[in-house]
Protein backbone atom coordinates (compact mmCIF):
# COMPACT_ATOMS: atom_id res chain seq x y z
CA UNK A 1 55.16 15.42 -28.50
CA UNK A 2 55.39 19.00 -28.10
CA UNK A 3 58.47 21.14 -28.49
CA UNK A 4 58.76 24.61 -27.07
CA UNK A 5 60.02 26.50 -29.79
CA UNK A 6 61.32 29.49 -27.00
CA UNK A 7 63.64 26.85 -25.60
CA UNK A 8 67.42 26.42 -27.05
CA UNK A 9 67.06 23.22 -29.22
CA UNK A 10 68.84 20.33 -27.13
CA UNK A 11 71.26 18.56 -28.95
CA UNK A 12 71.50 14.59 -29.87
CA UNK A 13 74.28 12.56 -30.88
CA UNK A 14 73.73 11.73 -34.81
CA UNK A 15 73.71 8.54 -35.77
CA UNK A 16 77.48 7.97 -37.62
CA UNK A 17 79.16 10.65 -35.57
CA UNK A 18 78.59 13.32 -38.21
CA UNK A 19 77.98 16.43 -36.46
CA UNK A 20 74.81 16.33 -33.31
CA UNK A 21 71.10 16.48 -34.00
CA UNK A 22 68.92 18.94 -33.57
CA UNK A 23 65.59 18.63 -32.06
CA UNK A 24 64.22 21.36 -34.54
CA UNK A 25 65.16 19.25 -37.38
CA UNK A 26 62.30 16.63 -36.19
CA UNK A 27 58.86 17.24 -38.10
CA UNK A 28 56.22 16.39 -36.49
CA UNK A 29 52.97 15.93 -38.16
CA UNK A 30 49.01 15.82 -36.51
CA UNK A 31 50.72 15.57 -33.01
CA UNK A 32 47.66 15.96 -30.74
CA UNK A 33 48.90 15.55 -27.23
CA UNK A 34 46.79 14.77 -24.17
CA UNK A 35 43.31 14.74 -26.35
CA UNK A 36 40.68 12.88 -24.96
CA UNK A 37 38.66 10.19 -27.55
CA UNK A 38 35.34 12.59 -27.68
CA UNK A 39 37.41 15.65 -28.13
CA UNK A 40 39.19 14.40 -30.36
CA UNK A 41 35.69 13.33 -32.56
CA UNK A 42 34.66 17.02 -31.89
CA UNK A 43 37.93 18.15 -33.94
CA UNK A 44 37.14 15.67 -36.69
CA UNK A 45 33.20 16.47 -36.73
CA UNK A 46 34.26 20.48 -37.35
CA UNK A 47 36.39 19.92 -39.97
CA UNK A 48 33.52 18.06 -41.98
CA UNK A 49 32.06 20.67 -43.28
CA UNK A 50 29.27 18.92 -45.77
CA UNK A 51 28.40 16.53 -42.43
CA UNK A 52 27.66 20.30 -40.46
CA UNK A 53 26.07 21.89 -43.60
CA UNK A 54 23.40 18.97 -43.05
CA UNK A 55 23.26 18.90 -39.66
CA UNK A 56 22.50 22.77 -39.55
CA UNK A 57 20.25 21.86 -42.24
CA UNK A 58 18.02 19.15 -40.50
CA UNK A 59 18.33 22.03 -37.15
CA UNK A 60 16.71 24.60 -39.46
CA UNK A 61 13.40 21.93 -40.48
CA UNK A 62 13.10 21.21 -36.95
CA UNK A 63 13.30 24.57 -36.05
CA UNK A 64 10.70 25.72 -38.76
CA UNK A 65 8.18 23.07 -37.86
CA UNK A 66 8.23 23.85 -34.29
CA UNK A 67 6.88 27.47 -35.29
CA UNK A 68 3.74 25.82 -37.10
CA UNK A 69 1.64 27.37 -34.57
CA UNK A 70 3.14 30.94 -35.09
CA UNK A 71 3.12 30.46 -38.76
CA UNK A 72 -0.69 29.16 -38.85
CA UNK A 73 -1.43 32.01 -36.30
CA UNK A 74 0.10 34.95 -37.26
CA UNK A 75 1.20 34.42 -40.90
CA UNK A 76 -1.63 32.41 -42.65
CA UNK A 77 -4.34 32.55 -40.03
CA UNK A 78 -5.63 29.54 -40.93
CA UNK A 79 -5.08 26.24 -39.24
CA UNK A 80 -4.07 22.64 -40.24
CA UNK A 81 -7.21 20.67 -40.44
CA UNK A 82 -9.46 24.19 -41.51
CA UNK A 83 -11.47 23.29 -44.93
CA UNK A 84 -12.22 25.96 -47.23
CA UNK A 85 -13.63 25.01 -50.22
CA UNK A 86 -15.74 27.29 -50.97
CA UNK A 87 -13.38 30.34 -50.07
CA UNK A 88 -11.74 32.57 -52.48
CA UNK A 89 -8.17 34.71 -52.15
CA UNK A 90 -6.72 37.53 -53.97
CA UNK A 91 -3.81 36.54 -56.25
CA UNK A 92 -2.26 39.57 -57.67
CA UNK A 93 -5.10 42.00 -57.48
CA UNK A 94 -7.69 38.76 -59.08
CA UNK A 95 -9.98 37.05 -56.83
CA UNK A 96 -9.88 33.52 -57.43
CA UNK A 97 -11.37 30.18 -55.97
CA UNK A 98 -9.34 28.20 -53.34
CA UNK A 99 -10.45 24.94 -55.01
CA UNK A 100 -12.50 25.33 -58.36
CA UNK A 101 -15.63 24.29 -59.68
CA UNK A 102 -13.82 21.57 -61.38
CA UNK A 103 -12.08 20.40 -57.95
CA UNK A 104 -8.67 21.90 -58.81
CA UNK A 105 -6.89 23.93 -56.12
CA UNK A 106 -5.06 26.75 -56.34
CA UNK A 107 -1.75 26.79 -56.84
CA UNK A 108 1.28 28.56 -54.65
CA UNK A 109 0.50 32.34 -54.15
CA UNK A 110 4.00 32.68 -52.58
CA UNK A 111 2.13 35.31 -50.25
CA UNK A 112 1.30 34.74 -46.21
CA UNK A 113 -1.47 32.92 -47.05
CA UNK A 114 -1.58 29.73 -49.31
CA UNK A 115 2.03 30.09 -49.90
CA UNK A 116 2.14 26.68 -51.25
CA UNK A 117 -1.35 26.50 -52.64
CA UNK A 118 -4.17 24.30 -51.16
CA UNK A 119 -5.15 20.87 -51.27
CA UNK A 120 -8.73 19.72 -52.67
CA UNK A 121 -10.49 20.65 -49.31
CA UNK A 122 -8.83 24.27 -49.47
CA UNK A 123 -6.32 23.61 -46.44
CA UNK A 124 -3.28 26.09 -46.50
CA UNK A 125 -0.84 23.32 -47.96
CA UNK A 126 2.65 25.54 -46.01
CA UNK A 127 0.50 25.10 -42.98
CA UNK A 128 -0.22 21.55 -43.20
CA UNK A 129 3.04 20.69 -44.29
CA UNK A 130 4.45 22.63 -40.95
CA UNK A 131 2.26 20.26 -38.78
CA UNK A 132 2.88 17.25 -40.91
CA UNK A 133 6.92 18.03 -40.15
CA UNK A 134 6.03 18.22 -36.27
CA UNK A 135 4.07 14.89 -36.53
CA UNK A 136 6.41 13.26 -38.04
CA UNK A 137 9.68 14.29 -36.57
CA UNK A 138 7.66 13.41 -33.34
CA UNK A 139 6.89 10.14 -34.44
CA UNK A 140 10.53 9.74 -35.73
CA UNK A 141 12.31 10.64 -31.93
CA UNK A 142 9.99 8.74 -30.36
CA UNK A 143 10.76 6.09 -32.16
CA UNK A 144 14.31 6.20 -32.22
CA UNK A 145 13.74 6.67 -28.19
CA UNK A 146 11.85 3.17 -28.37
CA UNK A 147 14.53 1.27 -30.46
CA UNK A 148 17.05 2.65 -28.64
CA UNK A 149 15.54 1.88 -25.35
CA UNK A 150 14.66 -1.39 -26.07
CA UNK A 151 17.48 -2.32 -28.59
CA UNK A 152 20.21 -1.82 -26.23
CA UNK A 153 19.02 -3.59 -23.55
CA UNK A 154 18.22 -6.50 -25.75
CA UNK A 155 21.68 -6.73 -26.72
CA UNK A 156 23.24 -6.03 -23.71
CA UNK A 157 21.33 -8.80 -21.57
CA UNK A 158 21.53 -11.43 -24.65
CA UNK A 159 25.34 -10.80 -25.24
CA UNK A 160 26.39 -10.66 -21.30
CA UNK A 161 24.59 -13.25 -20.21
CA UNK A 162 24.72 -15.79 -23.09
CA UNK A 163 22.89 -19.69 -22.89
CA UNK A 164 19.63 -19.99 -22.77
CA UNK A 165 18.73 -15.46 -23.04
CA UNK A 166 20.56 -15.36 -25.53
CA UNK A 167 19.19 -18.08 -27.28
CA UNK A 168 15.59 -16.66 -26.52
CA UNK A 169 16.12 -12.87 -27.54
CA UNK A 170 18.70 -14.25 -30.76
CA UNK A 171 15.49 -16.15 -31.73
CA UNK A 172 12.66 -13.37 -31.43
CA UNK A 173 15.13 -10.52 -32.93
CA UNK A 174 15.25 -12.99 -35.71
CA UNK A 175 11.51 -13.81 -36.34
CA UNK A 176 11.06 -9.35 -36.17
CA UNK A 177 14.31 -9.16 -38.48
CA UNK A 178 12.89 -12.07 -41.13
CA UNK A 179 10.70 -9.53 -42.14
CA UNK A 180 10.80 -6.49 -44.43
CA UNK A 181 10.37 -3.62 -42.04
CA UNK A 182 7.53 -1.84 -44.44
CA UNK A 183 5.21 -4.96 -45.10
CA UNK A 184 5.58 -6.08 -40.97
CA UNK A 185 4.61 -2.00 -39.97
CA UNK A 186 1.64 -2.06 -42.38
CA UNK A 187 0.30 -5.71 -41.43
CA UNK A 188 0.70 -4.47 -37.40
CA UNK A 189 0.30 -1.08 -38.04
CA UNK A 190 -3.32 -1.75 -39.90
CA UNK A 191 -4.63 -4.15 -36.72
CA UNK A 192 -3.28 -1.40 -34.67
CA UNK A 193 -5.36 1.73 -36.49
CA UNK A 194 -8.24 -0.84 -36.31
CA UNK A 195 -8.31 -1.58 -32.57
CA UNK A 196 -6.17 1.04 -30.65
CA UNK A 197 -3.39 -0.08 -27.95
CA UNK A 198 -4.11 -1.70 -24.79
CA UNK A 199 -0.98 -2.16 -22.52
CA UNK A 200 -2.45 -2.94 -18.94
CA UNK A 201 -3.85 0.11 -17.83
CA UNK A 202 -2.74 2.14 -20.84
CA UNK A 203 -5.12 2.76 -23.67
CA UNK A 204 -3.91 4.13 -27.04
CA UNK A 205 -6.66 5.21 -29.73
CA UNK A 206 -6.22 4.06 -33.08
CA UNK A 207 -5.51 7.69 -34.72
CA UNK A 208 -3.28 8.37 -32.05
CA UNK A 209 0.67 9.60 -33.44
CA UNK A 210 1.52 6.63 -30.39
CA UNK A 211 0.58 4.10 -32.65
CA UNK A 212 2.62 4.41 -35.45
CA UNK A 213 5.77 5.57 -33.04
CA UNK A 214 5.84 2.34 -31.04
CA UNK A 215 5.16 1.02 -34.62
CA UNK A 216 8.54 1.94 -36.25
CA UNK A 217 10.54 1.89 -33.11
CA UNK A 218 9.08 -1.95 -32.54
CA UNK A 219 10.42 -2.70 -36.07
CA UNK A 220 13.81 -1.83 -35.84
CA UNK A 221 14.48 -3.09 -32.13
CA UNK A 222 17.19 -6.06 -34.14
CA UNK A 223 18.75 -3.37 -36.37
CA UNK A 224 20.46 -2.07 -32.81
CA UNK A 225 20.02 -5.25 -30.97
CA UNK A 226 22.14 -7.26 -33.21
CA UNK A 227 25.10 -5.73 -33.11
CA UNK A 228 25.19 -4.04 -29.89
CA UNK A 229 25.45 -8.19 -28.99
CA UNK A 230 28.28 -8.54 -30.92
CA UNK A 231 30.30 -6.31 -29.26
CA UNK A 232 29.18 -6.85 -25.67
CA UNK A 233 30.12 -10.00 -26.68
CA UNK A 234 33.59 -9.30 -27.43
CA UNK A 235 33.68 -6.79 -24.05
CA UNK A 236 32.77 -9.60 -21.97
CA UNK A 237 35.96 -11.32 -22.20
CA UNK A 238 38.38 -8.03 -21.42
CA UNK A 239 40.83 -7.71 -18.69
CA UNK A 240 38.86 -4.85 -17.29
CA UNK A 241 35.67 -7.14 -17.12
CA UNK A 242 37.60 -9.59 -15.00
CA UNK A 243 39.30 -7.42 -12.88
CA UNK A 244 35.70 -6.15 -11.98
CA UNK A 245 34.41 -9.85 -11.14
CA UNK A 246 37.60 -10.14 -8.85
CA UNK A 247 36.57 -7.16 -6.90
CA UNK A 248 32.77 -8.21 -6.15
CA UNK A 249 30.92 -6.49 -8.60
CA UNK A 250 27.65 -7.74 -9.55
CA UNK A 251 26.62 -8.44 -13.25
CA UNK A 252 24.14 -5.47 -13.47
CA UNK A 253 26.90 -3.07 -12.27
CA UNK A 254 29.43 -4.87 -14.86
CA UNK A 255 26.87 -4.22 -17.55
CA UNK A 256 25.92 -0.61 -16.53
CA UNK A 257 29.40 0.35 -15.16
CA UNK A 258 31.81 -1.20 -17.47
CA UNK A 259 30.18 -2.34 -20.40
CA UNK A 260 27.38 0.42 -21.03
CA UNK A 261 30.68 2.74 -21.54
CA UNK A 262 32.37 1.37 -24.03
CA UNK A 263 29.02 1.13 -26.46
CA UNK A 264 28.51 5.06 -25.96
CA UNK A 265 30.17 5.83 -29.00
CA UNK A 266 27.87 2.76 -31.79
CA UNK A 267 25.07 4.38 -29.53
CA UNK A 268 25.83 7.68 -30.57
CA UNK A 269 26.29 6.56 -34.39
CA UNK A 270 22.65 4.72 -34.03
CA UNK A 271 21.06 7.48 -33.06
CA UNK A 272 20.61 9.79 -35.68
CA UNK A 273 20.58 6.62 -38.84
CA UNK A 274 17.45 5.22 -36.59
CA UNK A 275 15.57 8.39 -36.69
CA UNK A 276 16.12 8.94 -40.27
CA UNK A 277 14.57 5.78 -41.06
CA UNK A 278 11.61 6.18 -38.65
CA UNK A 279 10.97 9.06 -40.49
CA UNK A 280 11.21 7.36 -43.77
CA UNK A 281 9.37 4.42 -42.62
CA UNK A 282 6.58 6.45 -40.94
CA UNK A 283 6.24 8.63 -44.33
CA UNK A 284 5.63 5.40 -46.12
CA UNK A 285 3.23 3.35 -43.19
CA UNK A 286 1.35 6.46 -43.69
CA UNK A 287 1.37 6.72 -47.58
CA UNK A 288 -0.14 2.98 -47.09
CA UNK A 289 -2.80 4.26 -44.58
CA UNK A 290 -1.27 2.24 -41.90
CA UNK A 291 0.55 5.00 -40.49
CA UNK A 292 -0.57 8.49 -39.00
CA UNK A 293 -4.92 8.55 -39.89
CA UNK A 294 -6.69 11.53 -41.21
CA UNK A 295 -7.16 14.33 -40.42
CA UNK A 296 -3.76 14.46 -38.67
CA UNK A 297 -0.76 15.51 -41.10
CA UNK A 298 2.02 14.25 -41.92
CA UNK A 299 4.47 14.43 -45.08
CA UNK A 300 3.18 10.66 -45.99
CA UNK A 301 -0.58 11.22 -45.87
CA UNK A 302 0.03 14.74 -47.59
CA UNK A 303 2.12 12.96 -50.53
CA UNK A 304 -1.01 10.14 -50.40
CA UNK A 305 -3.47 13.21 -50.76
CA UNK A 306 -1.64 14.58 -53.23
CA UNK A 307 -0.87 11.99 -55.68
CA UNK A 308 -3.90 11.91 -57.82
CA UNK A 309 -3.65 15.70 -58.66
CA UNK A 310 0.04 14.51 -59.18
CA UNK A 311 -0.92 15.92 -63.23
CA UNK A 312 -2.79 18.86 -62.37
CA UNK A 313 -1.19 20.15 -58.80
CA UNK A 314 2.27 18.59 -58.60
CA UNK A 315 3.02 21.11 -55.67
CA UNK A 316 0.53 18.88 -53.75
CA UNK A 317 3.46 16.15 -54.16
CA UNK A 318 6.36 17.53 -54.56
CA UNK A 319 6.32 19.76 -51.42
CA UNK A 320 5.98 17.15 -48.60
CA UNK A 321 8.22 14.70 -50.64
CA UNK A 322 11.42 17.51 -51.06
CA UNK A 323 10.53 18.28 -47.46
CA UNK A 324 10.62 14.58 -46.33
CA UNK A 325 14.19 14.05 -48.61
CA UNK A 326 16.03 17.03 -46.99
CA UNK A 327 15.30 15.88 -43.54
CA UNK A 328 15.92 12.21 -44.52
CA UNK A 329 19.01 13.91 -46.33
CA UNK A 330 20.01 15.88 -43.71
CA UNK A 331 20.23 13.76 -40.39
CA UNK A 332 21.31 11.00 -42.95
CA UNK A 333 24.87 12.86 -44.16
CA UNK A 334 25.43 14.43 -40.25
CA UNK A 335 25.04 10.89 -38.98
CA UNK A 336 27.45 9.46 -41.56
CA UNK A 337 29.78 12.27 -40.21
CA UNK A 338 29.60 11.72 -36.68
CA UNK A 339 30.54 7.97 -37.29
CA UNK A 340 33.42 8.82 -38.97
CA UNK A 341 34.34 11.30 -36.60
CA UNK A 342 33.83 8.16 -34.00
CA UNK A 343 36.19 6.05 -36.39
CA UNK A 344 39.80 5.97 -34.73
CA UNK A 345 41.03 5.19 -38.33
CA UNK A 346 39.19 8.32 -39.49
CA UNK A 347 41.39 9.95 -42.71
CA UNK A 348 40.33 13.01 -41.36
CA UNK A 349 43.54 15.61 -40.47
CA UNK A 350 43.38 17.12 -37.70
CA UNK A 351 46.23 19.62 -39.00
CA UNK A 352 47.54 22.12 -36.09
């Protein structure tokens, strides 16, 4: 309800004859007229400020690890996979061993090169850990793409068309969801790094970043499945569902036309929770060695590397792993902020 404040205030009879009432006199509070429900999220999602501090956050790790090259190139001049054990750098005006007689690298220079020290084969560690970030927010989208992919249409078919589909796809989402999602990606994930990928045609190599994407984004197919079939469920049965059966439509157009819509905004939600734990997930398949295979990078196999210098080089740890948390961290918090922004009974104001 808006009210023109340039207009003369129209006058109401008060309620017990005393005197008229004035439309100034009504307060109105959050009045957002005409707003649309995405818009209307938009408002909500810029007023959470932590949820954007994150978001720009996770942005600025993205951002950074799609420079690797120009960071390995220009900066470091090394590259990912280059060993140099028997190299030596200049730390403040001494010239020291990369990795030392005794097998202990050096620590972080915070210079161009070795910024974060090396591991025990004398790889730039900042380097590695740039191209460990690509490969595994690579595997992490990709994933998310698969589950996504896959999940919905799961759910959609199972919920729509009920009986004996339902009863099918209800019974394999269970067998994947009985399941803890590490030990199943490490038992397939294992055969897979064994024996490659053979899908017709298609041939995936074992140490290929393919493997452990349609890995993870197998493994959490149910998580979206499941309840995206719960609500198609419930959309099913709406007026607006019948009144497109009445005029002829088809059950694929129902689905893709009218029901598709109305799941845009738990899609939207799913999103960014599934690729924070395909991240996770493909940080720990690889920490197992059933993940991402030598001498590809990634934050797990660099925290795997790391961990028996844990004593001696905790940099060799502790880098990857606070990388691997403020991503996790990051698209964690936005994604918590975009579904409340989603949430029609979201508390927050939208003020004036």
């Amino acid at each position: 309800m808006a009210i023109n404040q340039s207009q003369p205030a129209e006058r109401l009879p008060r309620a017990g004859g005393v005197g008229p009432l004035l439309l100034d006199d009504i307060v109105v509070d959050d009045v957002v007229p005409g707003i649309g429900h995405y818009r209307l999220a938009a408002r909500r999602l810029r007023r959470d400020r932590t949820a954007l501090l994150f978001g720009l956050l996770f942005i600025l790790i993205v951002v950074a690890c799609l420079l690797a090259p120009v960071y390995s190139h220009d900066i470091a001049r090394i590259g990912p996979n280059v060993n140099n054990v028997t190299g030596t750098i200049k730390v403040d005006g001494h010239t020291v061993d990369v990795v030392s007689p005794d097998g202990i690298p050096v620590g972080p220079t915070w210079h161009a090169r070795y910024f974060f020290g090396a591991d025990t084969n004398g790889r730039d560690v900042a380097v590695r850990l740039l191209y460990g970030g690509r490969t595994s927010l690579a595997i992490g989208f990709m994933a998310a793409a698969i589950t996504m992919i896959f999940g919905v249409a799961a759910g959609l078919a199972a919920g729509f068309y009920r009986g004996a589909l339902d009863a099918v796809l209800a019974r394999l989402l269970d067998i994947i969801w009985a399941y803890p999602a590490v030990l199943l990606g490490v038992a397939i994930g294992t055969s897979l790094a064994l024996g490659g990928l053979k899908i017709g045609p298609l041939t995936i190599e074992g140490n290929s970043i393919f493997i452990p994407a349609f890995l993870i984004g197998f493994v959490y197919i149910p998580y979206v499945a499941k309840p995206i079939r719960g609500q198609v469920l419930a959309l099913r049965e709406k007026e607006f569902v019948d009144a497109a059966r009445g005029l002829g439509c088809g059950s694929v157009r129902i689905m893709v036309r009218e029901i598709l819509p109305n799941l845009s905004s738990t899609i939207v939600v799913f999103v960014p929770l599934i690729v924070a734990g395909a991240i996770l997930l493909e940080a720990s398949l690889s920490f197992l060695g059933a993940g991402v295979q030598p001498p590809n990078a990634s934050w797990g196999t660099m925290i795997q590397s790391g961990l028996p210098l844990l004593t001696t080089s905790p940099q060799l740890v502790l880098v990857p792993g606070g990388m691997l948390v403020l991503a996790v961290l990051g698209v964690n918090v936005f994604g918590e902020g975009v579904r409340d922004a989603l949430d029609p009974k979201s508390q927050i104001r939208l003020g004036r």
